[in-house]
Protein backbone atom coordinates (compact mmCIF):
# COMPACT_ATOMS: atom_id res chain seq x y z
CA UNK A 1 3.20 33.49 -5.88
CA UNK A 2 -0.84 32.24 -5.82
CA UNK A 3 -3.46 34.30 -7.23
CA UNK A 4 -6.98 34.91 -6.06
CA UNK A 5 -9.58 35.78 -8.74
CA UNK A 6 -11.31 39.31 -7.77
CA UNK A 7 -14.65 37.48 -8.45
CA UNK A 8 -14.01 34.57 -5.10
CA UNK A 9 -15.42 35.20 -2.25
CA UNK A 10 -13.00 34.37 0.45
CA UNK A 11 -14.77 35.19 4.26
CA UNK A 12 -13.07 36.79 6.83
CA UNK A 13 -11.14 34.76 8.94
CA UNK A 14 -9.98 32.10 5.87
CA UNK A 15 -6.42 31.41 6.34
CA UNK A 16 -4.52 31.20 2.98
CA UNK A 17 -0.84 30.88 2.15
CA UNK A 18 0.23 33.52 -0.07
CA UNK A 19 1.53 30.78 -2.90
CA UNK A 20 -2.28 29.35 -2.76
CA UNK A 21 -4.32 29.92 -6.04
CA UNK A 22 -8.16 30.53 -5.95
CA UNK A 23 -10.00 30.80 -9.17
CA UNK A 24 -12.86 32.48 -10.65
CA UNK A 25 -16.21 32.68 -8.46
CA UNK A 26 -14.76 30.07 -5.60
CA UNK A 27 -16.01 30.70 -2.11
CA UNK A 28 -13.88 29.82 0.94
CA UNK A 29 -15.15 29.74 4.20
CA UNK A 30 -14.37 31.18 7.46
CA UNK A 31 -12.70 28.15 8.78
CA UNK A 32 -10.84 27.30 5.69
CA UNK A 33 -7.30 26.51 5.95
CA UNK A 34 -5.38 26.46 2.64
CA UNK A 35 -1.65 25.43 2.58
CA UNK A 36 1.34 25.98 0.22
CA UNK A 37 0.68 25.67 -3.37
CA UNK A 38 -3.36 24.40 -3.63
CA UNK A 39 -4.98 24.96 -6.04
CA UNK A 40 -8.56 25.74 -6.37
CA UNK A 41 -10.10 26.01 -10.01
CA UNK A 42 -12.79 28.18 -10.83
CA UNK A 43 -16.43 27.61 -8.69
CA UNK A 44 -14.75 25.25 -6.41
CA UNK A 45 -16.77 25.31 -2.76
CA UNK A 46 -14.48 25.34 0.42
CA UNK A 47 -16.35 25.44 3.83
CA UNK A 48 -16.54 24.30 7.03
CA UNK A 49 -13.71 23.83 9.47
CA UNK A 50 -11.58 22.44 6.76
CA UNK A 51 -7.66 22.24 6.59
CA UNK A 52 -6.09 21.21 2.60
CA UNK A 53 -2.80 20.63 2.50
CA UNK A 54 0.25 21.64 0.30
CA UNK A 55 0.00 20.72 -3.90
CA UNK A 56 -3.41 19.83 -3.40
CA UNK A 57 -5.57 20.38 -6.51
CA UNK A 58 -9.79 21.13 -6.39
CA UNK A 59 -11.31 21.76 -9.69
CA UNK A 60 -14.14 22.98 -10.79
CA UNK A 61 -17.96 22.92 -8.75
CA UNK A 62 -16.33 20.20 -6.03
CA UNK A 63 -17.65 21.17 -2.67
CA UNK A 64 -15.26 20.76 0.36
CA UNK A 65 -16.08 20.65 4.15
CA UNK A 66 -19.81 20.96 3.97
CA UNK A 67 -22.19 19.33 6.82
CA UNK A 68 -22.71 16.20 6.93
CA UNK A 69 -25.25 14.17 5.11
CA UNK A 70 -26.11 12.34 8.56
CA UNK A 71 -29.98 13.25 10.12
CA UNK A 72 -28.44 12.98 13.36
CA UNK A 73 -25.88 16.39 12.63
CA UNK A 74 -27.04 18.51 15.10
CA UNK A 75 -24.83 21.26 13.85
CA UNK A 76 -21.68 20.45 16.30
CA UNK A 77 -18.40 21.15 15.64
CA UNK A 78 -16.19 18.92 13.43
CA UNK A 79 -13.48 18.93 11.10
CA UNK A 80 -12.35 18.01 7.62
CA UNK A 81 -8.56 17.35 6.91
CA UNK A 82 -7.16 16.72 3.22
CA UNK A 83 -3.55 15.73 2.74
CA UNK A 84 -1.04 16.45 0.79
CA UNK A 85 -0.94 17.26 -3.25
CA UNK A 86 -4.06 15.17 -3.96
CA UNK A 87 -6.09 15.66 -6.80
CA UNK A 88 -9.73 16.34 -6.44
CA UNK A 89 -11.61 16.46 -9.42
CA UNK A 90 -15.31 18.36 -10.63
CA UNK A 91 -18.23 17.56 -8.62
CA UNK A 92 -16.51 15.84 -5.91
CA UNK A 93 -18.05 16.22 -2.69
CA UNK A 94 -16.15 15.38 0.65
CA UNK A 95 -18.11 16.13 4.55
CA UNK A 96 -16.76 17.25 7.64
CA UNK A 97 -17.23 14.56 10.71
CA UNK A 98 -19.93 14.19 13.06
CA UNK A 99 -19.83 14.01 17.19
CA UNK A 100 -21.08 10.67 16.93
CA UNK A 101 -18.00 9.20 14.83
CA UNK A 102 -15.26 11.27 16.54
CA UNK A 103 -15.80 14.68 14.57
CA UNK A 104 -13.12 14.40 11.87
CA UNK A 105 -13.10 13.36 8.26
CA UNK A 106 -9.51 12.43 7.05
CA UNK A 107 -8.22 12.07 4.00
CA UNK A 108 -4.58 11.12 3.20
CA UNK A 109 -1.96 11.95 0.80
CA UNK A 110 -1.29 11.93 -2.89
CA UNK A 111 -5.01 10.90 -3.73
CA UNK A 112 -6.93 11.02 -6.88
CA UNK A 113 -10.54 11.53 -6.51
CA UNK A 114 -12.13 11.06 -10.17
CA UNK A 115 -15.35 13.37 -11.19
CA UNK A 116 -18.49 13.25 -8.93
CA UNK A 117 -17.19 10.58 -6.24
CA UNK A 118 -17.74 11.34 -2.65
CA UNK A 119 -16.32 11.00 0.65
CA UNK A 120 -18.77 10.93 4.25
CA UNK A 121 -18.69 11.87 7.45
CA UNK A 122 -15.82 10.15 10.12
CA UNK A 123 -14.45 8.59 6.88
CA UNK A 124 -10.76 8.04 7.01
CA UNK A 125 -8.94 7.55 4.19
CA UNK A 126 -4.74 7.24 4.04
CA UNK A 127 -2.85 8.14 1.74
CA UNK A 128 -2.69 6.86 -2.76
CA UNK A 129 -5.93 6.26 -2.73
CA UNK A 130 -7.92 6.24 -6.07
CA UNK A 131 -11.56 6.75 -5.90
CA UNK A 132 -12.93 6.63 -9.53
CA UNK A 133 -15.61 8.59 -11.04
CA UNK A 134 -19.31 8.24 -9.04
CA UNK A 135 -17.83 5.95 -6.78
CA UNK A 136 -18.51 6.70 -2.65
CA UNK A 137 -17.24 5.83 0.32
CA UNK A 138 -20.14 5.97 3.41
CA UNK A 139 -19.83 7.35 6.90
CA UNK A 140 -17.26 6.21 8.96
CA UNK A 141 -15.26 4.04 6.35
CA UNK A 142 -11.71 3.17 7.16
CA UNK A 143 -9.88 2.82 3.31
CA UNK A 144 -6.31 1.86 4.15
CA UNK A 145 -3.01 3.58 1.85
CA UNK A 146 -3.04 2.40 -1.95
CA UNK A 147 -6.66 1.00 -2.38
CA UNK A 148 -8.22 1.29 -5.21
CA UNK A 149 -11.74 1.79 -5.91
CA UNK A 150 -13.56 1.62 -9.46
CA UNK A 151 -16.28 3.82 -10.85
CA UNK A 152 -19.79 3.94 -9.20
CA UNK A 153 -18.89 1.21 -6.48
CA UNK A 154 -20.36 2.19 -3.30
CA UNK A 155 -18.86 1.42 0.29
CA UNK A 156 -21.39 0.19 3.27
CA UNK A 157 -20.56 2.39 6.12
CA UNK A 158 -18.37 1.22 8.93
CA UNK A 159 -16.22 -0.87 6.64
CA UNK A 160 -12.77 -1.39 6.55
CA UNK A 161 -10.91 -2.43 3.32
CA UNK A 162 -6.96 -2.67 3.63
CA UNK A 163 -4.11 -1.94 2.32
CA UNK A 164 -3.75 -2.38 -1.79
CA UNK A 165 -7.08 -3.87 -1.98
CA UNK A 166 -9.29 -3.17 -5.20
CA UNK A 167 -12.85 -3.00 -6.05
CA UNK A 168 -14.03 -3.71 -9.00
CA UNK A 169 -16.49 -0.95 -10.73
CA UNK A 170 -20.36 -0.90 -10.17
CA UNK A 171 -19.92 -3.27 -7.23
CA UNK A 172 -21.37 -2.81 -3.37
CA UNK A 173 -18.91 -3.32 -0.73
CA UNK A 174 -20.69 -4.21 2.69
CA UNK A 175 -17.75 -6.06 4.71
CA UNK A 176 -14.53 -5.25 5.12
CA UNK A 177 -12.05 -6.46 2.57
CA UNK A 178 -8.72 -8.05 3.59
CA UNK A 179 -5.34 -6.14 2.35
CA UNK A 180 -4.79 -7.09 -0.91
CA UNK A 181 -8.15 -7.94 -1.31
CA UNK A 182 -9.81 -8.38 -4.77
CA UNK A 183 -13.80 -7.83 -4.67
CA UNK A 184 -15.95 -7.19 -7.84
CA UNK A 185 -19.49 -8.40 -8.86
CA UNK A 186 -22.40 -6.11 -8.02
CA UNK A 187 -23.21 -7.60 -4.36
CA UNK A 188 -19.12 -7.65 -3.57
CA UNK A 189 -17.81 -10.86 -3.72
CA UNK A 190 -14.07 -11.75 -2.60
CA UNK A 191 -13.00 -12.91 -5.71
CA UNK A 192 -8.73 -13.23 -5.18
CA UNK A 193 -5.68 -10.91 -4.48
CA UNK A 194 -5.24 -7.53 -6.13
CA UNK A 195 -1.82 -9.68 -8.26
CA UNK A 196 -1.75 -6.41 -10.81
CA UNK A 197 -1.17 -3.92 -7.80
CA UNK A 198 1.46 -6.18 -5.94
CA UNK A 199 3.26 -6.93 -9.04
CA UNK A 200 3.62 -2.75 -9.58
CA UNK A 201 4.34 -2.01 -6.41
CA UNK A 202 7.56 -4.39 -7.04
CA UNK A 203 6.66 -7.19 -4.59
CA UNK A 204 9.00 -9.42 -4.52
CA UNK A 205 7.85 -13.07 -5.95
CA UNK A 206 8.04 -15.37 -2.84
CA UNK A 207 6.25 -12.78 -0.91
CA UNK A 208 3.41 -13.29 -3.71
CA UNK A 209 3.42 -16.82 -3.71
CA UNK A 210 2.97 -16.45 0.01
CA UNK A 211 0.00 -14.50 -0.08
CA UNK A 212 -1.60 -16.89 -2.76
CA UNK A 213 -0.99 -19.60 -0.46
CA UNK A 214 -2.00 -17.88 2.54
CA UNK A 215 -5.56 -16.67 0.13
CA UNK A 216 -6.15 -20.41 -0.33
CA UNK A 217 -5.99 -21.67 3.50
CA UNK A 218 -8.57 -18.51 4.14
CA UNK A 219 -10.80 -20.25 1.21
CA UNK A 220 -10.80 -23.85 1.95
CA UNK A 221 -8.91 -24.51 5.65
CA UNK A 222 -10.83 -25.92 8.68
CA UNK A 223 -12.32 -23.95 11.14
CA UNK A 224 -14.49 -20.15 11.28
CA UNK A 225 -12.44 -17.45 8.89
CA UNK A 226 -10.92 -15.82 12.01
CA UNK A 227 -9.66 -19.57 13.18
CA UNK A 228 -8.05 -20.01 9.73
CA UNK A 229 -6.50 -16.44 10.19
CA UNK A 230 -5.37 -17.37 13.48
CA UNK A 231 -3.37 -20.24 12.41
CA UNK A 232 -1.91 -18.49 9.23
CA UNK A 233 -0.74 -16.09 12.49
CA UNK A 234 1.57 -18.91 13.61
CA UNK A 235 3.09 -19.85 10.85
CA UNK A 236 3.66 -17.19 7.95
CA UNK A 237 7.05 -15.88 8.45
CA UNK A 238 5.81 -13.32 5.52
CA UNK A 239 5.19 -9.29 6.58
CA UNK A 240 2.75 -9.51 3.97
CA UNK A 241 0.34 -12.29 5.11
CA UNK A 242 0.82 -11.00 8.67
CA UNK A 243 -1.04 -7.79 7.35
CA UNK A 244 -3.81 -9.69 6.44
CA UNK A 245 -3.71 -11.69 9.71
CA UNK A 246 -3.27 -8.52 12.18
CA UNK A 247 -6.29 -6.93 10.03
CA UNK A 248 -8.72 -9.71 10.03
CA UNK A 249 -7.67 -10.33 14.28
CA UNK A 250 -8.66 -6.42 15.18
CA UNK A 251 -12.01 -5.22 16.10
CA UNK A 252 -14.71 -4.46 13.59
CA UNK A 253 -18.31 -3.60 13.93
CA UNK A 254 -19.03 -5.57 10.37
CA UNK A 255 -18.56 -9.00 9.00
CA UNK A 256 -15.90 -9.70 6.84
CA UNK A 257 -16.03 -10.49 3.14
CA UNK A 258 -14.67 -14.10 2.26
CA UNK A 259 -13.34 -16.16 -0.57
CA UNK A 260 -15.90 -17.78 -2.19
C-alpha cells in the first residue's frame, strides 16, 4: 500500500491510486492523475491536467504539469501525459501543451530524466529516452524511442531526432537528426552513427555494415540529401536504413542536419 505524508497538500479532485506514495510537503493538483505504484519524493510539484503512469518515480523539487513557458498560453486547456515507470529526477521541470501545438505534452515509457533537464510544451517524447542533467528539449520536439541526449545540450524547437540517435553533451541541436544519428560539437554537427547504441541493442552485424554504407551515400552521393535518401529507398533491402529513409522522406517544418 502507498503512503501520503500528512504534510502534502493533495487538492480536491486529485485522483490517486491507493498503492501511490506522496512524500513530505508535495502538492498535487486538482487535475492530477497518479497511477499504480508512483512515487513522488518529498517537495515534488504535480499540477495541471497531468496523468503519470504506473512505477513512475519524481524526486525531490521537480515540478510536473505547470503552464507553459510559451507568451502565446492564453490559459487554455491542455494536457501533460508521463508513461510508464520512468524516472524523473530533482529539479526537473516538464509543461503541459498549448492550443497552438495540439494541447498535449507526451512523454513515453521507461525514461530517465537526469537533475534539472526540462521538457516543453507539445513535446513528444517515446519511450527509453535519456535526457541528462541540464539538458532541454524545446516546444514541440518530436524525440523518437531510445535517444539519447547528453548533459546541457539544448533542442531547437520543432525538431525531430529519431530513433537511437545521440547527442553529444553541451551541443545545440537545430535540425532534425536521422535515426541512429550521431551529432556533437557545440553548433550540432552530424558527425556518424550512434555504433555504441546499435552494438548494445544487439544489432546484428550486416545490418550495421548496412547502415555505415547507407551513412556514406548520404555524405558523399550525387544529388540534394532527400535525392540521395530517395535512392537509398530503392535499393536497401535493410529495415534499418529504411528507417532512416521513411524519416528523412516525411514532412518537417526544419532542415535536416547532414554529414559533414
Amino acid at each position: 500500500m502507498g503512503h501520503i505524508h500528512p504534510s502534502a497538500v493533495i487538492e480536491e479532485g486529485a485522483q490517486i491510486d491507493p498503492s501511490a506514495s506522496v512524500g513530505p510537503f508535495c502538492v498535487v493538483g486538482p487535475q492530477v492523475v497518479l497511477h499504480a505504484d508512483v512515487v513522488l519524493k518529498s517537495h515534488a510539484i504535480v499540477t495541471g491536467q497531468t496523468e503519470v503512469g504506473a512505477g513512475t518515480v519524481i524526486f525531490q523539487f521537480a515540478v510536473i504539469g505547470e503552464i507553459p513557458q510559451d507568451l502565446k498560453f492564453k490559459g487554455e486547456a491542455s494536457r501533460l501525459v508521463i508513461g510508464k515507470r520512468n524516472r524523473i529526477r530533482e529539479h526537473v521541470t516538464m509543461n503541459c501543451g498549448t492550443e497552438g501545438g495540439g494541447g498535449l505534452t507526451k512523454v513515453g515509457d521507461d525514461g530517465l530524466f537526469m537533475a534539472g533537464c526540462h521538457v516543453a510544451h507539445d513535446a513528444i517524447l517515446g519511450d527509453r529516452v535519456i535526457m541528462a542533467n541540464s539538458s532541454a528539449v524545446a516546444g514541440h520536439c518530436i524525440i523518437d524511442d531510445d535517444v539519447i541526449i547528453g548533459g546541457l545540450a539544448g533542442i531547437h524547437q520543432f525538431v525531430r531526432i529519431g530513433h537511437g540517435a545521440i547527442i553529444g553533451a553541451v551541443t545545440m541541436v537545430t535540425n532534425d537528426v536521422i535515426p541512429y544519428g550521431l551529432v556533437q560539437a557545440p553548433r550540432g554537427a552530424l558527425d556518424g552513427l550512434n555504433l555504441v547504441g546499435l552494438k548494445r541493442r544487439g544489432v546484428a552485424r550486416s545490418d550495421i555494415t548496412a547502415l555505415r554504407a547507407a551513412f556514406q551515400m548520404l555524405a558523399q552521393g550525387e544529388g540534394t540529401f532527400q535525392n540521395r535518401a530517395q535512392r537509398l529507398g530503392e535499393e536497401t533491402e535493410s529495415d534499418y536504413v529504411r528507417e532512416i529513409v521513411d524519416f528523412v522522406m516525411a514532412d518537417t517544418g526544419r532542415h535536416f542536419l547532414t554529414p559533414g
